[in-house]
N, C-alpha and C. Protein backbone atom coordinates (compact mmCIF):
# COMPACT_ATOMS: atom_id res chain seq x y z
N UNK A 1 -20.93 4.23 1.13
CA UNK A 1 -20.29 5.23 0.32
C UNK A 1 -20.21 4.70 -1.11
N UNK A 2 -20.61 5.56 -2.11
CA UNK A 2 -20.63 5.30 -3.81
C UNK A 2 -19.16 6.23 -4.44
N UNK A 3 -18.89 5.14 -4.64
CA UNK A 3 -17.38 5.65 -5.80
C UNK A 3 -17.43 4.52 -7.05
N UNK A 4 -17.04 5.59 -7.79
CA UNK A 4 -17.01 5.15 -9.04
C UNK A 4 -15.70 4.49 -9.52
N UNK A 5 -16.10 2.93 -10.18
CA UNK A 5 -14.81 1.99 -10.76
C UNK A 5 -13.80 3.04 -11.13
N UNK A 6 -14.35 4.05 -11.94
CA UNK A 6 -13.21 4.72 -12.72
C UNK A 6 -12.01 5.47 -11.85
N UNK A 7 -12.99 6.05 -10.87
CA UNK A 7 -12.26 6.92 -9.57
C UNK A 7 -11.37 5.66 -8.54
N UNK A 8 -11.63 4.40 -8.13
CA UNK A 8 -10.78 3.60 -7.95
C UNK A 8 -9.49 3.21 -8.57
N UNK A 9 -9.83 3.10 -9.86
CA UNK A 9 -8.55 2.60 -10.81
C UNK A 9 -7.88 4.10 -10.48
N UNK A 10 -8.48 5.56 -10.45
CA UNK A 10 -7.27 6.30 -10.24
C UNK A 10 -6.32 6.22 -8.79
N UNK A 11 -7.63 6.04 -7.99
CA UNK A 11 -6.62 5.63 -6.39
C UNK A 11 -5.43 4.53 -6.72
N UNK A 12 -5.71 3.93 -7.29
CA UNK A 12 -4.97 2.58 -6.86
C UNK A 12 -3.90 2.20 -8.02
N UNK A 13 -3.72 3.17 -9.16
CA UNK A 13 -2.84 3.72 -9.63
C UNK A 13 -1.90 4.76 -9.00
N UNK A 14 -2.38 5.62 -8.23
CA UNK A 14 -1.98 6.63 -7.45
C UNK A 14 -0.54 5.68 -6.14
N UNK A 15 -1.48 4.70 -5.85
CA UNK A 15 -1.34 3.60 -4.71
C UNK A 15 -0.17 2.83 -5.39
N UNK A 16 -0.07 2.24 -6.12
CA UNK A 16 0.90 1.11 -7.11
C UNK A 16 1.70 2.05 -7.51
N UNK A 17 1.80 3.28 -7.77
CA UNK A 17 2.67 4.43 -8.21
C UNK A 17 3.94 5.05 -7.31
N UNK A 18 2.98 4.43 -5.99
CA UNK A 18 3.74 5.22 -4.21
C UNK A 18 4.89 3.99 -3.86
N UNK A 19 4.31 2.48 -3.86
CA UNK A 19 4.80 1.81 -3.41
C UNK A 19 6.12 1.79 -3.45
N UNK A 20 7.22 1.09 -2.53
CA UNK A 20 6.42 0.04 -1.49
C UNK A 20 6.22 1.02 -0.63
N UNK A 21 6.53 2.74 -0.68
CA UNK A 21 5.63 3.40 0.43
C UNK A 21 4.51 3.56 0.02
N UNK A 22 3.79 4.09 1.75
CA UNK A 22 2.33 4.38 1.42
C UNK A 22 1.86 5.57 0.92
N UNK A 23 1.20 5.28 0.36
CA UNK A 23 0.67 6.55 -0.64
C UNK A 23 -0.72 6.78 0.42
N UNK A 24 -1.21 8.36 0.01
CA UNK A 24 -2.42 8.60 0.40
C UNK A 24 -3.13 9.92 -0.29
N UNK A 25 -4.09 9.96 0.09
CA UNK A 25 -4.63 11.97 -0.67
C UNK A 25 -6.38 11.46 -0.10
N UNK A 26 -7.43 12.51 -1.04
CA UNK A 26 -8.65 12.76 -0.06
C UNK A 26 -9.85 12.44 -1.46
N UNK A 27 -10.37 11.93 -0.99
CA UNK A 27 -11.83 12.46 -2.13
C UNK A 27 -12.87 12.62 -1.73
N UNK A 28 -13.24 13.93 -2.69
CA UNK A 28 -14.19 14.79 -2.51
C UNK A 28 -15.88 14.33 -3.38
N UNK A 29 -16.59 14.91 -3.24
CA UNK A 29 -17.91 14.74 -3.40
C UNK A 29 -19.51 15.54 -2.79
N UNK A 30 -20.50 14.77 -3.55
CA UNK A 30 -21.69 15.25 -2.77
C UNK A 30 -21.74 14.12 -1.68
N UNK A 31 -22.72 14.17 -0.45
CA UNK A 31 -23.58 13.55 0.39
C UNK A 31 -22.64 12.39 0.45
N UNK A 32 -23.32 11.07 -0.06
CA UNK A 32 -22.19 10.04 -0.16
C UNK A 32 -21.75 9.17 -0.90
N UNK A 33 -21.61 10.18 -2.18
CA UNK A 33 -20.77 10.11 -3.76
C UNK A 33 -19.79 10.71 -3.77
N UNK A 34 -18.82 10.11 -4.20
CA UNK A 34 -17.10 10.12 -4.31
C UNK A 34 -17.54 10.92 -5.92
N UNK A 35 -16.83 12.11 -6.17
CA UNK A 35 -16.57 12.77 -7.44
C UNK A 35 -15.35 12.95 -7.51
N UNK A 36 -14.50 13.04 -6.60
CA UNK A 36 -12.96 13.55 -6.96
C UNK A 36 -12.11 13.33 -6.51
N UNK A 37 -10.93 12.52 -7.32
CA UNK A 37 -9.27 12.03 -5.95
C UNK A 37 -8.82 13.19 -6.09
N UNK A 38 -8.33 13.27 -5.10
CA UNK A 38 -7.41 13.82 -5.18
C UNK A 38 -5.61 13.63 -4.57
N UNK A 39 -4.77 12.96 -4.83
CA UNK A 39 -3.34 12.56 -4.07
C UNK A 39 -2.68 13.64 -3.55
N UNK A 40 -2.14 13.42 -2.38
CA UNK A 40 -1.46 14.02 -1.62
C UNK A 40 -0.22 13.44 -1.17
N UNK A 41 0.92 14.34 -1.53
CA UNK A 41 2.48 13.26 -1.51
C UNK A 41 2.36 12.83 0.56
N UNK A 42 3.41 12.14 0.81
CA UNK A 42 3.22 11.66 1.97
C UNK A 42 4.92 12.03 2.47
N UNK A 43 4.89 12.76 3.38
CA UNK A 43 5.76 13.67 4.12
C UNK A 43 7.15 12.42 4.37
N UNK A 44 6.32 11.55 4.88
CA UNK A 44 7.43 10.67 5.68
C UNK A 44 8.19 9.17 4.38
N UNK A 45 7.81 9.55 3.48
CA UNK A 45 8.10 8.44 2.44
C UNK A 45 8.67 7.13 2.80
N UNK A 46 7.61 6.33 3.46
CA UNK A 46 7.63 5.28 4.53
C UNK A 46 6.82 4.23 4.16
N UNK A 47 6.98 3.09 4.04
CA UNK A 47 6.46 1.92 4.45
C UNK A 47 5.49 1.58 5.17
N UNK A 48 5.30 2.33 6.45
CA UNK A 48 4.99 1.98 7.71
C UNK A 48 4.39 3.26 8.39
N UNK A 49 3.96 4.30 7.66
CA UNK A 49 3.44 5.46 8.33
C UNK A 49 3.27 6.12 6.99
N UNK A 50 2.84 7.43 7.43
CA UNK A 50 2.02 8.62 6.51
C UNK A 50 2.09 9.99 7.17
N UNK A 51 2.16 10.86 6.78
CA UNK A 51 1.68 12.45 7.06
C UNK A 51 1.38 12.63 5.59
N UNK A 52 0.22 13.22 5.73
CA UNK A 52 0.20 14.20 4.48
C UNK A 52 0.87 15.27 4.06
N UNK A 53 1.04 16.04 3.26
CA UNK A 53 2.00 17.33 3.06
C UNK A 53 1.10 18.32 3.36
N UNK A 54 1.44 19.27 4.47
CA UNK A 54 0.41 19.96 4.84
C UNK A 54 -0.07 20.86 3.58
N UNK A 55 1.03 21.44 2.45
CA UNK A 55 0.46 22.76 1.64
C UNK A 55 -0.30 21.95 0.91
N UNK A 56 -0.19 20.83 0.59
CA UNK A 56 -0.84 19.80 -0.68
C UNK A 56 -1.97 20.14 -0.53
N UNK A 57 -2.52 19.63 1.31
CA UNK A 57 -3.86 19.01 1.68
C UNK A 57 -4.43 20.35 1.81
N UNK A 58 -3.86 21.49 2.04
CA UNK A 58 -4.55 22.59 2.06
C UNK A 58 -4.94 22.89 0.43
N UNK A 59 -4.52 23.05 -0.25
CA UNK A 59 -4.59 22.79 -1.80
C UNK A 59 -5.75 22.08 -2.46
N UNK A 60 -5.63 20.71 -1.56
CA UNK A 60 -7.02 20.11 -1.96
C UNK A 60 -7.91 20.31 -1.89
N UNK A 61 -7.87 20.55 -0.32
CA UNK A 61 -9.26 21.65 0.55
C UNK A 61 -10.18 22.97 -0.60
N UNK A 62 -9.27 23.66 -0.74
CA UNK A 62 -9.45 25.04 -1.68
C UNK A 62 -10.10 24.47 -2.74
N UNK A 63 -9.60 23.41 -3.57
CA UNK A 63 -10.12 23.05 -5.21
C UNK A 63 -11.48 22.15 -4.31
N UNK A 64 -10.98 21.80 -3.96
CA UNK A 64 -12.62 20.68 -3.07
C UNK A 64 -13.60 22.07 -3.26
N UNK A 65 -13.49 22.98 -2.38
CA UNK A 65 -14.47 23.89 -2.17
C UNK A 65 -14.71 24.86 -3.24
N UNK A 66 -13.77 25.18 -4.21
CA UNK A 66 -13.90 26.26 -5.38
C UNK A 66 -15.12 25.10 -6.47
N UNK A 67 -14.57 23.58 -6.17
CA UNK A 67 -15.60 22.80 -7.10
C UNK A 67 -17.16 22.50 -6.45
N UNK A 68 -16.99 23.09 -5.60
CA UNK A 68 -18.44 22.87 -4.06
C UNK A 68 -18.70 21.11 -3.69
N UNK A 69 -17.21 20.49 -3.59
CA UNK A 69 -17.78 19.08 -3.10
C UNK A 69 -17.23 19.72 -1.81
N UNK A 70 -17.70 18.40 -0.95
CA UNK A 70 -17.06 18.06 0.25
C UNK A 70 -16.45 17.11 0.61
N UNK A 71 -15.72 17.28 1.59
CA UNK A 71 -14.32 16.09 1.73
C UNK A 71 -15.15 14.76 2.46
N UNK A 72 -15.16 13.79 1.77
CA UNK A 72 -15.73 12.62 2.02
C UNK A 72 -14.89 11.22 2.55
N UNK A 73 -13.59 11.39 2.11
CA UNK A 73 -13.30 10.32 2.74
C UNK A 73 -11.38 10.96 2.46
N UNK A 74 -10.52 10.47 3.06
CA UNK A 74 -9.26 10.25 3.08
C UNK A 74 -9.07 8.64 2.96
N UNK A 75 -7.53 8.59 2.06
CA UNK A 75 -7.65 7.28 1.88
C UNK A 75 -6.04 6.99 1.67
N UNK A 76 -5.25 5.94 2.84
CA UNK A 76 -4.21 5.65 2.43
C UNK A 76 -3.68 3.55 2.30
N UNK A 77 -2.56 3.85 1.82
CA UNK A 77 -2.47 2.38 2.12
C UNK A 77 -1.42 1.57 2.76
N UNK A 78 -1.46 0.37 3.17
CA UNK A 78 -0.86 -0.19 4.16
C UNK A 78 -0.54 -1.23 3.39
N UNK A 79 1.02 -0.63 2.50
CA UNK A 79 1.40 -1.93 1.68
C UNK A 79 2.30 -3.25 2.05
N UNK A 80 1.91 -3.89 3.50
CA UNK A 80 2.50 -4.99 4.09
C UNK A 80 0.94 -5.41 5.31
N UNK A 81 -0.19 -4.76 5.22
CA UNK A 81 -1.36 -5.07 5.69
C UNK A 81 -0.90 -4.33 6.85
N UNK A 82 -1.60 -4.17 7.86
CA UNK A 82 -3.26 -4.85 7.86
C UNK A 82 -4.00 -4.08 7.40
N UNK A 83 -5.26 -5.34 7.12
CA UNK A 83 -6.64 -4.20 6.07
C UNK A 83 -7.47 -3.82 6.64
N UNK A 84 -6.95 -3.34 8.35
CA UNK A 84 -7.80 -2.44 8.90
C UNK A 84 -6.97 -1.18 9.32
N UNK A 85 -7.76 0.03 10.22
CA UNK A 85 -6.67 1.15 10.46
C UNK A 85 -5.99 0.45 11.62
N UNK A 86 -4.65 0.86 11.56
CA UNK A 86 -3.65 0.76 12.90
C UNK A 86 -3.71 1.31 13.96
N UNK A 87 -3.89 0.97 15.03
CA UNK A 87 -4.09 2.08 16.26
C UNK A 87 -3.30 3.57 16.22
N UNK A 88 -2.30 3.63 15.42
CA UNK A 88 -1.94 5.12 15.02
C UNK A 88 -2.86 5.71 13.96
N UNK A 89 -3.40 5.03 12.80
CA UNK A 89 -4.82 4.98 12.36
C UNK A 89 -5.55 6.16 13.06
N UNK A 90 -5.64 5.01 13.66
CA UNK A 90 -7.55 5.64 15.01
C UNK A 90 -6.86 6.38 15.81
N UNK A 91 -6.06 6.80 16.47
CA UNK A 91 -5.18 7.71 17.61
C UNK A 91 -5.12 9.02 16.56
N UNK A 92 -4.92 9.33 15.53
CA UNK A 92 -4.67 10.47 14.81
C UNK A 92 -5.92 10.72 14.47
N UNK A 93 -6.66 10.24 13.65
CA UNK A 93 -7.98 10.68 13.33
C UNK A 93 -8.58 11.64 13.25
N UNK A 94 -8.62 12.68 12.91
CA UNK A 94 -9.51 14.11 13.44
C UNK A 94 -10.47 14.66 12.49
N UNK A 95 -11.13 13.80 11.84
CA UNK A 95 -12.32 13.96 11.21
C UNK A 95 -13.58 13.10 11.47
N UNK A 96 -14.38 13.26 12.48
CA UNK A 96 -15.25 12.14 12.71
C UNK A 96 -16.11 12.53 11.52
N UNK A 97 -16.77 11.55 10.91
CA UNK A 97 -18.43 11.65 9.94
C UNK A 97 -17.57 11.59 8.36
N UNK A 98 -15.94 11.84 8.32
CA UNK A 98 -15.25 11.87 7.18
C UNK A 98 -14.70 10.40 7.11
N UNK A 99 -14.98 9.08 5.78
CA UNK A 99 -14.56 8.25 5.87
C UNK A 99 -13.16 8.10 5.99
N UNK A 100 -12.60 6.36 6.34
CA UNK A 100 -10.91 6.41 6.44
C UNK A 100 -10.93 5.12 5.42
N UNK A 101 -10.31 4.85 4.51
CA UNK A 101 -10.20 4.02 3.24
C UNK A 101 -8.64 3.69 3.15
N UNK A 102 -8.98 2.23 3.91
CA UNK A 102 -7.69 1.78 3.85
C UNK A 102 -6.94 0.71 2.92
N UNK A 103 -6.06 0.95 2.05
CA UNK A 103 -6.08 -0.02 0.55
C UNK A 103 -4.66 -0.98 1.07
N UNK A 104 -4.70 -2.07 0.45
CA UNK A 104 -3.95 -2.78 0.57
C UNK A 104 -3.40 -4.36 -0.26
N UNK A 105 -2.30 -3.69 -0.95
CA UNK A 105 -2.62 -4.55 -2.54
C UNK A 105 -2.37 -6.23 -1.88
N UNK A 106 -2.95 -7.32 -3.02
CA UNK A 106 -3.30 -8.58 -2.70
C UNK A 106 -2.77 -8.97 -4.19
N UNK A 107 -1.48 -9.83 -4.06
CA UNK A 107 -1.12 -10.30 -5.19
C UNK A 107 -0.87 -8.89 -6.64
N UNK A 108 -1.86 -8.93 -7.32
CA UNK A 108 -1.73 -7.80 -8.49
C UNK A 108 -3.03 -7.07 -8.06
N UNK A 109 -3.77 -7.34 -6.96
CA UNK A 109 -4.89 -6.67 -7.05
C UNK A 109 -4.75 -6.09 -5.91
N UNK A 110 -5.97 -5.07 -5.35
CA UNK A 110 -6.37 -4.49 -4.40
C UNK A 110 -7.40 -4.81 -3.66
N UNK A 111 -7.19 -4.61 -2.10
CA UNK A 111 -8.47 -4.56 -1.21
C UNK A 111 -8.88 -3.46 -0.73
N UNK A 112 -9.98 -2.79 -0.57
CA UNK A 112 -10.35 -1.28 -0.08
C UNK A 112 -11.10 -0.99 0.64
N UNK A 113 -11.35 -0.99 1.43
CA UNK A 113 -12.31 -1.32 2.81
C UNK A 113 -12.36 0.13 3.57
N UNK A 114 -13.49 0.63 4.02
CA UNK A 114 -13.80 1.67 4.22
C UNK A 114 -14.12 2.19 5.71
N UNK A 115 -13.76 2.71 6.60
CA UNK A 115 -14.14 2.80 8.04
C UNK A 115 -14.73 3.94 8.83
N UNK A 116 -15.39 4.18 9.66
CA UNK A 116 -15.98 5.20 10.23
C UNK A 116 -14.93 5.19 11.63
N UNK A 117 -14.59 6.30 11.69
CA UNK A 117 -13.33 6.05 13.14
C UNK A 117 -13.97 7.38 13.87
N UNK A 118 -14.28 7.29 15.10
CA UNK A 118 -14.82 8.87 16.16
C UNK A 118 -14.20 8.13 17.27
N UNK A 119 -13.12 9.03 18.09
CA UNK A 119 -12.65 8.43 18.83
C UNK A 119 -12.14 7.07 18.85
N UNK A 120 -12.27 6.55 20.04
CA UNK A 120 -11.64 5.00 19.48
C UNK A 120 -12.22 4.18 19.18
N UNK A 121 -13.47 4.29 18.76
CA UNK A 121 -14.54 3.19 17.87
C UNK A 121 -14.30 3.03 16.39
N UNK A 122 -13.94 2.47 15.77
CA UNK A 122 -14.27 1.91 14.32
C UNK A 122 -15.02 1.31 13.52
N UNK A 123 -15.56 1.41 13.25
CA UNK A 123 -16.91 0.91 12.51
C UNK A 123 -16.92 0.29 10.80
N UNK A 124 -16.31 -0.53 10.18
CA UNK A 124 -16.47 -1.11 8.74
C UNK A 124 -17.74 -0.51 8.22
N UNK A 125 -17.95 0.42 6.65
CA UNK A 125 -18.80 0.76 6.16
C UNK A 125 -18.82 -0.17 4.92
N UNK A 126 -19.77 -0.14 4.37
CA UNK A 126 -19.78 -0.75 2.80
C UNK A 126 -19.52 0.14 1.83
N UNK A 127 -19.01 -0.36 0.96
CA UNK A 127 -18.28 0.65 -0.72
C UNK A 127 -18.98 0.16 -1.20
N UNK A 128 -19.65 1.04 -2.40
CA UNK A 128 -20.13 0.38 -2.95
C UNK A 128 -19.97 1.02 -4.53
N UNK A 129 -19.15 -0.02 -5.40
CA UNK A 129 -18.46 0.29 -6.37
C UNK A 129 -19.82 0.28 -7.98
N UNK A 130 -19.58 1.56 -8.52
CA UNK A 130 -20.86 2.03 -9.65
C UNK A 130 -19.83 2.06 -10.43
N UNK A 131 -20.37 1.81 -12.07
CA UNK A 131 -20.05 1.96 -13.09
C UNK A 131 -19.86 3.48 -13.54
């Protein structure tokens, strides 16, 4: 998956903005180019879990499609680790072929690691970060 530095620094502003809950929202795109964050507040304003806000994510959906990307990846973070998904992670899941981008800050910085989840398989993809 290709996302752009610039579109990171907005996640992870978005992310450093939420803390110490987890923040999350979706980005959109062509094929498998990231064009657009989008944040979505998080229902349960938690540490340790996430829901999205359902009217938000419907919201996103609509501007995703009025701009003709498609939803490419969801992305939240797990600000006490781990920097993989949690078995509530992979148990919720209901987008197979849609990435899961799980961030997780390190000192002042970030880690962002990207996963393919269908059922209970997980799979690590590569990011691959463009100017």
């Amino acid at each position: 998956m290709h996302i752009p530095i610039a579109l990171r620094q907005e996640i992870l502003t978005h992310l450093d903005a939420c803390l110490p809950q987890e923040g999350c929202g979706l980005l959109g795109g062509k094929e498998d180019r990231c064009e657009r964050f989008l944040a979505i507040p998080n229902e349960l304003h938690s540490p340790n879990g996430f829901r999205m806000d359902a009217q938000a994510q419907l919201q996103a959906f609509l501007q995703m499609e009025d701009l003709g990307l498609d939803l490419l990846a969801f992305f939240h973070s797990h600000p006490r680790g781990p920097q993989v998904p949690s078995a509530t992670d992979v148990a919720e899941f209901a987008y197979p072929g849609v990435v899961s981008l799980i961030c997780v800050p390190d000192n002042k910085n970030w880690i962002v690691r990207g996963f393919d989840i269908r059922s209970d398989q997980v799979m690590e993809i590569s990011l691959i970060w463009e100017k």
